[in-house]
C-alpha atoms as a PDB file:
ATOM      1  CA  UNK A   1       0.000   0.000   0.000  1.00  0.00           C
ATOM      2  CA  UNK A   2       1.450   3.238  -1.014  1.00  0.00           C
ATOM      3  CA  UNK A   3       1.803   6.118   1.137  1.00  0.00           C
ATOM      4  CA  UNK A   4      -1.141   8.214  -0.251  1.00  0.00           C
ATOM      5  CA  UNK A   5      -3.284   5.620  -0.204  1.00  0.00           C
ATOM      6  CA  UNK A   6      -2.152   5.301   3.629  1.00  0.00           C
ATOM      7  CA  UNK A   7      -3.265   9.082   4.247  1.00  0.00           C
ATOM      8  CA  UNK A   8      -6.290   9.011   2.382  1.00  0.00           C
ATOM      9  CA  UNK A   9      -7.936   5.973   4.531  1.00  0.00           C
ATOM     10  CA  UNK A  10      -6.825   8.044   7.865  1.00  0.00           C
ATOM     11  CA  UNK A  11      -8.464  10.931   6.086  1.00  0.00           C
ATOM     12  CA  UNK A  12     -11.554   8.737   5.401  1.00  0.00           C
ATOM     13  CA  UNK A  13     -11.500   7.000   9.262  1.00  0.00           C
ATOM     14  CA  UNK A  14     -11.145  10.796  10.407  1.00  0.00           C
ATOM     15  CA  UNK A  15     -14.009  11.960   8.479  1.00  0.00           C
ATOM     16  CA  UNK A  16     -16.089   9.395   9.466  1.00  0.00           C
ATOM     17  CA  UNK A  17     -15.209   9.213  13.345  1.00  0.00           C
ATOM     18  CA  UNK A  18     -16.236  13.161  12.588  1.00  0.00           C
ATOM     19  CA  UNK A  19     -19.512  12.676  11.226  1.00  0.00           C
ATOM     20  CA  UNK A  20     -20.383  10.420  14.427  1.00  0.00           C
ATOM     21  CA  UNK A  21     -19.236  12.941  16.670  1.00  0.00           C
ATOM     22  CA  UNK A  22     -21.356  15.555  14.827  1.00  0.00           C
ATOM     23  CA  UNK A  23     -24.486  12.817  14.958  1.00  0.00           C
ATOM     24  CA  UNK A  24     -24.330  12.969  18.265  1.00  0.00           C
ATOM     25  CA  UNK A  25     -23.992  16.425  19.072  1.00  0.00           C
ATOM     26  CA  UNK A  26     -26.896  16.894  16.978  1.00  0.00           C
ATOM     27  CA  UNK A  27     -29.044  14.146  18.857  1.00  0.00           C
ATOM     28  CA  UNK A  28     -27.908  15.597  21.944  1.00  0.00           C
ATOM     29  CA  UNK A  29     -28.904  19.059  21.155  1.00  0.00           C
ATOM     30  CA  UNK A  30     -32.274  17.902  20.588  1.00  0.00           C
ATOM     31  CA  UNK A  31     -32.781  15.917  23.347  1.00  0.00           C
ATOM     32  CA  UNK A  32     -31.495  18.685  25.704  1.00  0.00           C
ATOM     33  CA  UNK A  33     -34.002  21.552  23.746  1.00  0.00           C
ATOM     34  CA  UNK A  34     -36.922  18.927  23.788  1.00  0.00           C
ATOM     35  CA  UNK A  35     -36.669  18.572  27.791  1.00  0.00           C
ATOM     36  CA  UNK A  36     -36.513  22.462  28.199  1.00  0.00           C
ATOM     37  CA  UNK A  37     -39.239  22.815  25.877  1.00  0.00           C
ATOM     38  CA  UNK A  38     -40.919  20.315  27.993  1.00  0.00           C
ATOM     39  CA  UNK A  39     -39.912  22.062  31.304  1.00  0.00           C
ATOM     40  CA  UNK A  40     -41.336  25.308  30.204  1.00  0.00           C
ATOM     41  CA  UNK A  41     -44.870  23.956  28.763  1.00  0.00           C
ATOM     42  CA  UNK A  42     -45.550  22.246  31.799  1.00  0.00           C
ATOM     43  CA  UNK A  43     -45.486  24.793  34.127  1.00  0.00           C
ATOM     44  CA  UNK A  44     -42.397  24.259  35.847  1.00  0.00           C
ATOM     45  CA  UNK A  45     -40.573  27.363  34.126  1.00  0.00           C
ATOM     46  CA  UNK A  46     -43.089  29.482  36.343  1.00  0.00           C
ATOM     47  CA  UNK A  47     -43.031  29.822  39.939  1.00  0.00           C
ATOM     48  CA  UNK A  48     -45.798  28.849  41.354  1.00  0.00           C
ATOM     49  CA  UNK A  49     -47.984  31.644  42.939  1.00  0.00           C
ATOM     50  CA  UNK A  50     -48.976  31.226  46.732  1.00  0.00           C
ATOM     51  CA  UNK A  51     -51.953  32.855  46.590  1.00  0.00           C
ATOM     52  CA  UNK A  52     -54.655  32.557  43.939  1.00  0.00           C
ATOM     53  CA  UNK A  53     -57.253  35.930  44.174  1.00  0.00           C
ATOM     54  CA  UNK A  54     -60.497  35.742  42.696  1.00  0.00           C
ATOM     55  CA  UNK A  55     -64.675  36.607  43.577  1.00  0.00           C
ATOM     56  CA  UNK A  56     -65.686  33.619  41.745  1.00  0.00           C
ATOM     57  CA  UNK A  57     -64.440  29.894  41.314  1.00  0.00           C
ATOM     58  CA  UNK A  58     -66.251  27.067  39.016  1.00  0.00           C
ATOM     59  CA  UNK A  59     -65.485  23.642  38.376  1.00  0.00           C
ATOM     60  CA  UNK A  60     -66.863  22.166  35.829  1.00  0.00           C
ATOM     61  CA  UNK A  61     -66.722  18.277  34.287  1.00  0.00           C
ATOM     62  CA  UNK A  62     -65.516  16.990  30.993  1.00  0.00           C
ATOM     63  CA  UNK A  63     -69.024  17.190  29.804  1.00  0.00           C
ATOM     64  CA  UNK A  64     -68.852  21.118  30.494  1.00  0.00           C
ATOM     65  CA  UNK A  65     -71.365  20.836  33.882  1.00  0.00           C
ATOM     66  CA  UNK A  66     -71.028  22.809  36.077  1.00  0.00           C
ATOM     67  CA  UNK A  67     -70.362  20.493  39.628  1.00  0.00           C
ATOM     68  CA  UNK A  68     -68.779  23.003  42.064  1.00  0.00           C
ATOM     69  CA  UNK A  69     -69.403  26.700  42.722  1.00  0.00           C
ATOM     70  CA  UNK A  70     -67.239  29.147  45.055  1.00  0.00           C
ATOM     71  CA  UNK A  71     -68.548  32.675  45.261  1.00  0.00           C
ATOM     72  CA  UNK A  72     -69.756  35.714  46.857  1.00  0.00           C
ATOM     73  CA  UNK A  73     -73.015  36.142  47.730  1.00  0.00           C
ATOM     74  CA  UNK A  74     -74.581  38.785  49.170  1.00  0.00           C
ATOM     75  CA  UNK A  75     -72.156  40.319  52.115  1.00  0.00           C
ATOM     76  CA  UNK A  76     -71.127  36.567  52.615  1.00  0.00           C
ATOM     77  CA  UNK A  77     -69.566  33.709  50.367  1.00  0.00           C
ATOM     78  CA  UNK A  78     -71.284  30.447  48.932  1.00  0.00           C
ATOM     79  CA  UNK A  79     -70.242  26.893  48.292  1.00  0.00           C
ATOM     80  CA  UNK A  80     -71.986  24.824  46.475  1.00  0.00           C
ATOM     81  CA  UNK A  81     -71.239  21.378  45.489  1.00  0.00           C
ATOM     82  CA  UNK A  82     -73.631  19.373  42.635  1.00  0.00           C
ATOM     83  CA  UNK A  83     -73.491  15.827  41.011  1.00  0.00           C
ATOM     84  CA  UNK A  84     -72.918  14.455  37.402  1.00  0.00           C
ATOM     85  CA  UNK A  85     -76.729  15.293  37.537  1.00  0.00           C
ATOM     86  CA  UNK A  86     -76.497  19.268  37.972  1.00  0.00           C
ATOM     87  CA  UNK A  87     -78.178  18.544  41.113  1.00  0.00           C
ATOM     88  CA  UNK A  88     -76.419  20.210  44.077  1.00  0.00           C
ATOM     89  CA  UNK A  89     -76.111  18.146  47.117  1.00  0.00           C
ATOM     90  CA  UNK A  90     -74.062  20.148  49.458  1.00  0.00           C
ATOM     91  CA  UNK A  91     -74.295  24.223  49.697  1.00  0.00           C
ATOM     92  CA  UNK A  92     -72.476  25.839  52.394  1.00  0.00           C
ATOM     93  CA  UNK A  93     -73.537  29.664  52.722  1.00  0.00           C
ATOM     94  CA  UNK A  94     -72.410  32.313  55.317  1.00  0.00           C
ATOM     95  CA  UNK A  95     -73.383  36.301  55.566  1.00  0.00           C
ATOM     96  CA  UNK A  96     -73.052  38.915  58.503  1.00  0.00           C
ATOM     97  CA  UNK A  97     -74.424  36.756  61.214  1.00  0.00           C
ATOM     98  CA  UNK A  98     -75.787  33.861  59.754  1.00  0.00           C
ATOM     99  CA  UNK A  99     -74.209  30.321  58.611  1.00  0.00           C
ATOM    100  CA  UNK A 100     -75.902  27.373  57.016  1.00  0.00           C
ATOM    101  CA  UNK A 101     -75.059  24.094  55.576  1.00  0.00           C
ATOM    102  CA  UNK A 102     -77.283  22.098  53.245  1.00  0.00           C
ATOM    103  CA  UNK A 103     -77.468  17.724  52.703  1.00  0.00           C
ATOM    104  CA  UNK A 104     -79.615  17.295  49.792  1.00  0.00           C
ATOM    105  CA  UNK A 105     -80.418  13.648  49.176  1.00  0.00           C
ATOM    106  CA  UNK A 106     -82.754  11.626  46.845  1.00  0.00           C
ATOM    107  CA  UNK A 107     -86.247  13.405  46.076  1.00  0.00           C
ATOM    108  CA  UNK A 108     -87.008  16.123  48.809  1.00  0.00           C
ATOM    109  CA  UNK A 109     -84.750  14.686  51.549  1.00  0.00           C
ATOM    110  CA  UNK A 110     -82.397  16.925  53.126  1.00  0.00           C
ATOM    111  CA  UNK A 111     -80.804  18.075  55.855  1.00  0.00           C
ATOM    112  CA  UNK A 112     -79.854  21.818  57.142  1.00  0.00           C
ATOM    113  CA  UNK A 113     -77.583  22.733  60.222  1.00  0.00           C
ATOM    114  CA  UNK A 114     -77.659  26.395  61.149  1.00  0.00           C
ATOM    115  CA  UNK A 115     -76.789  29.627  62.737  1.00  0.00           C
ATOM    116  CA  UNK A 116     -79.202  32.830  62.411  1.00  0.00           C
ATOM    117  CA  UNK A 117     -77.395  35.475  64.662  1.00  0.00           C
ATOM    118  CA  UNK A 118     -76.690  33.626  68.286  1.00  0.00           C
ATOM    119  CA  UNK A 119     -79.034  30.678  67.250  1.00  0.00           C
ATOM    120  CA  UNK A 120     -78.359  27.579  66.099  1.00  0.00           C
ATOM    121  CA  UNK A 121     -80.875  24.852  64.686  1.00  0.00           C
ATOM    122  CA  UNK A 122     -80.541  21.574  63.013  1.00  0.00           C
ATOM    123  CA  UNK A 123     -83.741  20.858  60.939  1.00  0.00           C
ATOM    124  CA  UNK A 124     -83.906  17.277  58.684  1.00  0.00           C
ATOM    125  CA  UNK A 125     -86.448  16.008  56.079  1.00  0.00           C
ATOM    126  CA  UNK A 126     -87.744  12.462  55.000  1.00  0.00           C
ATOM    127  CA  UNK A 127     -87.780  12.191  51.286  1.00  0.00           C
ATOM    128  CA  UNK A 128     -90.090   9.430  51.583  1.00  0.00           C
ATOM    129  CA  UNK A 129     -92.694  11.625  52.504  1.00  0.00           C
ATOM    130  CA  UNK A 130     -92.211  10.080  56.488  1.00  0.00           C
ATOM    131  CA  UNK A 131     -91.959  13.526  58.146  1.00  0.00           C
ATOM    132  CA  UNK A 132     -89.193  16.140  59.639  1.00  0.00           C
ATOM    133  CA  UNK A 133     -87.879  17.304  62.792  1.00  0.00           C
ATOM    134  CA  UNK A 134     -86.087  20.273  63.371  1.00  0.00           C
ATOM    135  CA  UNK A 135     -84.390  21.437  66.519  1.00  0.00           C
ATOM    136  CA  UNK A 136     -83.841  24.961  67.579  1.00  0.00           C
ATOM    137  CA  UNK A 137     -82.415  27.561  70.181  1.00  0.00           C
ATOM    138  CA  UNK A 138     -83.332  30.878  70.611  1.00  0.00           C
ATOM    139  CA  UNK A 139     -83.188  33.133  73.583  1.00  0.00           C
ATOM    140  CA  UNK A 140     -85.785  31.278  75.406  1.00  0.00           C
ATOM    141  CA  UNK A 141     -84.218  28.348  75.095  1.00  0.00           C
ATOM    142  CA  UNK A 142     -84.321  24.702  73.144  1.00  0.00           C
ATOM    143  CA  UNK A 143     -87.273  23.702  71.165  1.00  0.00           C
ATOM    144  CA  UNK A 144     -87.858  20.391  69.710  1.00  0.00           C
ATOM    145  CA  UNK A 145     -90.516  19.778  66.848  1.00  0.00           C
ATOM    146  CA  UNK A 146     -91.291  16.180  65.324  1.00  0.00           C
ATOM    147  CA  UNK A 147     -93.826  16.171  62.225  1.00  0.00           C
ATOM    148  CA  UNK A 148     -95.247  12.757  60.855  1.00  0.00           C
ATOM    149  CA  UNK A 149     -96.060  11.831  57.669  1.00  0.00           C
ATOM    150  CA  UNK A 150     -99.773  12.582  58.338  1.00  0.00           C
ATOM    151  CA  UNK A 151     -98.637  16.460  59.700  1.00  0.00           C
ATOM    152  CA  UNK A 152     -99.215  15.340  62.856  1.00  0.00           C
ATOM    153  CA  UNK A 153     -96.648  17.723  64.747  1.00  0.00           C
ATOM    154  CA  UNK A 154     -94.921  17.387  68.524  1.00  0.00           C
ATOM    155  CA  UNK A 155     -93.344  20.434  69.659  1.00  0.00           C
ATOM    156  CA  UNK A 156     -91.812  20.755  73.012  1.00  0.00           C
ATOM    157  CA  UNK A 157     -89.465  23.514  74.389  1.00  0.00           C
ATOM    158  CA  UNK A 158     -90.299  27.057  76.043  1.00  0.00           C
ATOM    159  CA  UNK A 159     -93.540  29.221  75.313  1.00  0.00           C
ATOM    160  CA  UNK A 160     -94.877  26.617  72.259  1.00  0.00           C
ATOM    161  CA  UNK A 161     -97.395  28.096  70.190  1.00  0.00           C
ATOM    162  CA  UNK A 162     -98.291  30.957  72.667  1.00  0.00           C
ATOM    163  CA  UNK A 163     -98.186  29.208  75.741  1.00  0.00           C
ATOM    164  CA  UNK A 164     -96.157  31.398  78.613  1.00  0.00           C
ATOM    165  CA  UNK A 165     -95.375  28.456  80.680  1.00  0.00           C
ATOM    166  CA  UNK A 166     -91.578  27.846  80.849  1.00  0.00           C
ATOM    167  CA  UNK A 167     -91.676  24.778  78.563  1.00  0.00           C
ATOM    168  CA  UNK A 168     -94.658  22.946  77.047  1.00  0.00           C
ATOM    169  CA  UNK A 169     -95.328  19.895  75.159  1.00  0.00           C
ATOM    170  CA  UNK A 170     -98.058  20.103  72.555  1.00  0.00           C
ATOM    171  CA  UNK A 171     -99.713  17.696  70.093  1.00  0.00           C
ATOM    172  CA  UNK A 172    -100.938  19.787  66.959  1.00  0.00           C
ATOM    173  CA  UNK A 173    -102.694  18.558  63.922  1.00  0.00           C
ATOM    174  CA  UNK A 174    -101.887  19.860  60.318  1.00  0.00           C
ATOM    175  CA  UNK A 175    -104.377  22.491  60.478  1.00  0.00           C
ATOM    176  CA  UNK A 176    -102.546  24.070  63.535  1.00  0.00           C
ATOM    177  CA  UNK A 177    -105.036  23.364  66.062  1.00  0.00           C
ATOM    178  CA  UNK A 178    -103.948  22.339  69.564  1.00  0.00           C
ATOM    179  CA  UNK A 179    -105.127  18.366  70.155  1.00  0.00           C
ATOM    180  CA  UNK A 180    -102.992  18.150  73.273  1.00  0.00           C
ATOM    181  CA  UNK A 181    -100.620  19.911  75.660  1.00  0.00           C
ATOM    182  CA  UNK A 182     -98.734  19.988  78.745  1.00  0.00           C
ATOM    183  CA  UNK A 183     -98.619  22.320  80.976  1.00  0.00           C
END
């Protein structure tokens, strides 16, 4: 082999150990712009803020439904919270004085607890048609009403239905009159 044939297959085995080192430059290049690219699309060239200001928040589904609602209301805030069905079954809602937070279940059935100034009062609802009860404080004191499915209604408590004795127990019928009570 002659001496310029020599240089001219170093040239060649130089060229190409070139063109693989210039391969993988390229590829590596790539790779490393892809991953920024990547970086900065999914949020993580942002900082994330620590506090998120707004006077109204929705969720909604895939389908485009709305499920949750944050918001103010009023001179107090609301949250309510709804199924696939646009149905809310949970509200929470709060002004000046007042606080109340909703169950909804099947039908009519639900359930409330409450605060209306210095009062609270927890109040529930068959939606089977089988009655309430609701139970309440106010400044004279606890009152207890139970209402069947035929409105047949037992209150008991302080001062029931106009009566000044301390507490009472009465027996009322749906029309309001008085069937029964104690003292």
């Amino acid at each position: 082999m002659s001496q310029e044939e020599m240089n001219q297959q170093a040239v060649l085995a130089r060229l190409d150990r070139l063109e693989k080192q210039n391969r993988r430059i390229k590829w590596g290049s790539l790779t490393l712009f892809a991953a920024l690219l990547a970086w900065l699309f999914t949020g993580q060239g942002t900082p994330t803020p620590s506090v998120v200001e707004a006077q109204r928040f929705v969720l909604k589904d895939a389908k485009g439904n709305v499920r949750a609602w944050l918001g103010l209301r009023g001179q107090g805030v609301e949250l309510i919270l709804g199924n696939a069905n646009k149905q809310p079954k949970i509200t929470m809602m709060t002004s000046e004085d007042d606080s109340d937070l909703h169950f909804f279940g099947s039908s009519k059935a639900g359930m409330t607890l409450g605060v209306n100034g210095a009062d609270p009062a927890i109040s529930a609802i068959s939606g089977a048609g089988n009655g309430e009860m609701g139970l309440a404080y106010s400044s004279l004191g606890p009152a207890l009403k139970l209402t069947d499915a035929k409105g047949l209604t037992v209150m008991m408590g302080p001062a029931t239905a106009g009566n000044s004795a301390a507490s009472s127990v009465q027996i009322v019928d749906p029309s309001g009159k008085v069937l029964w009570h104690a003292p």
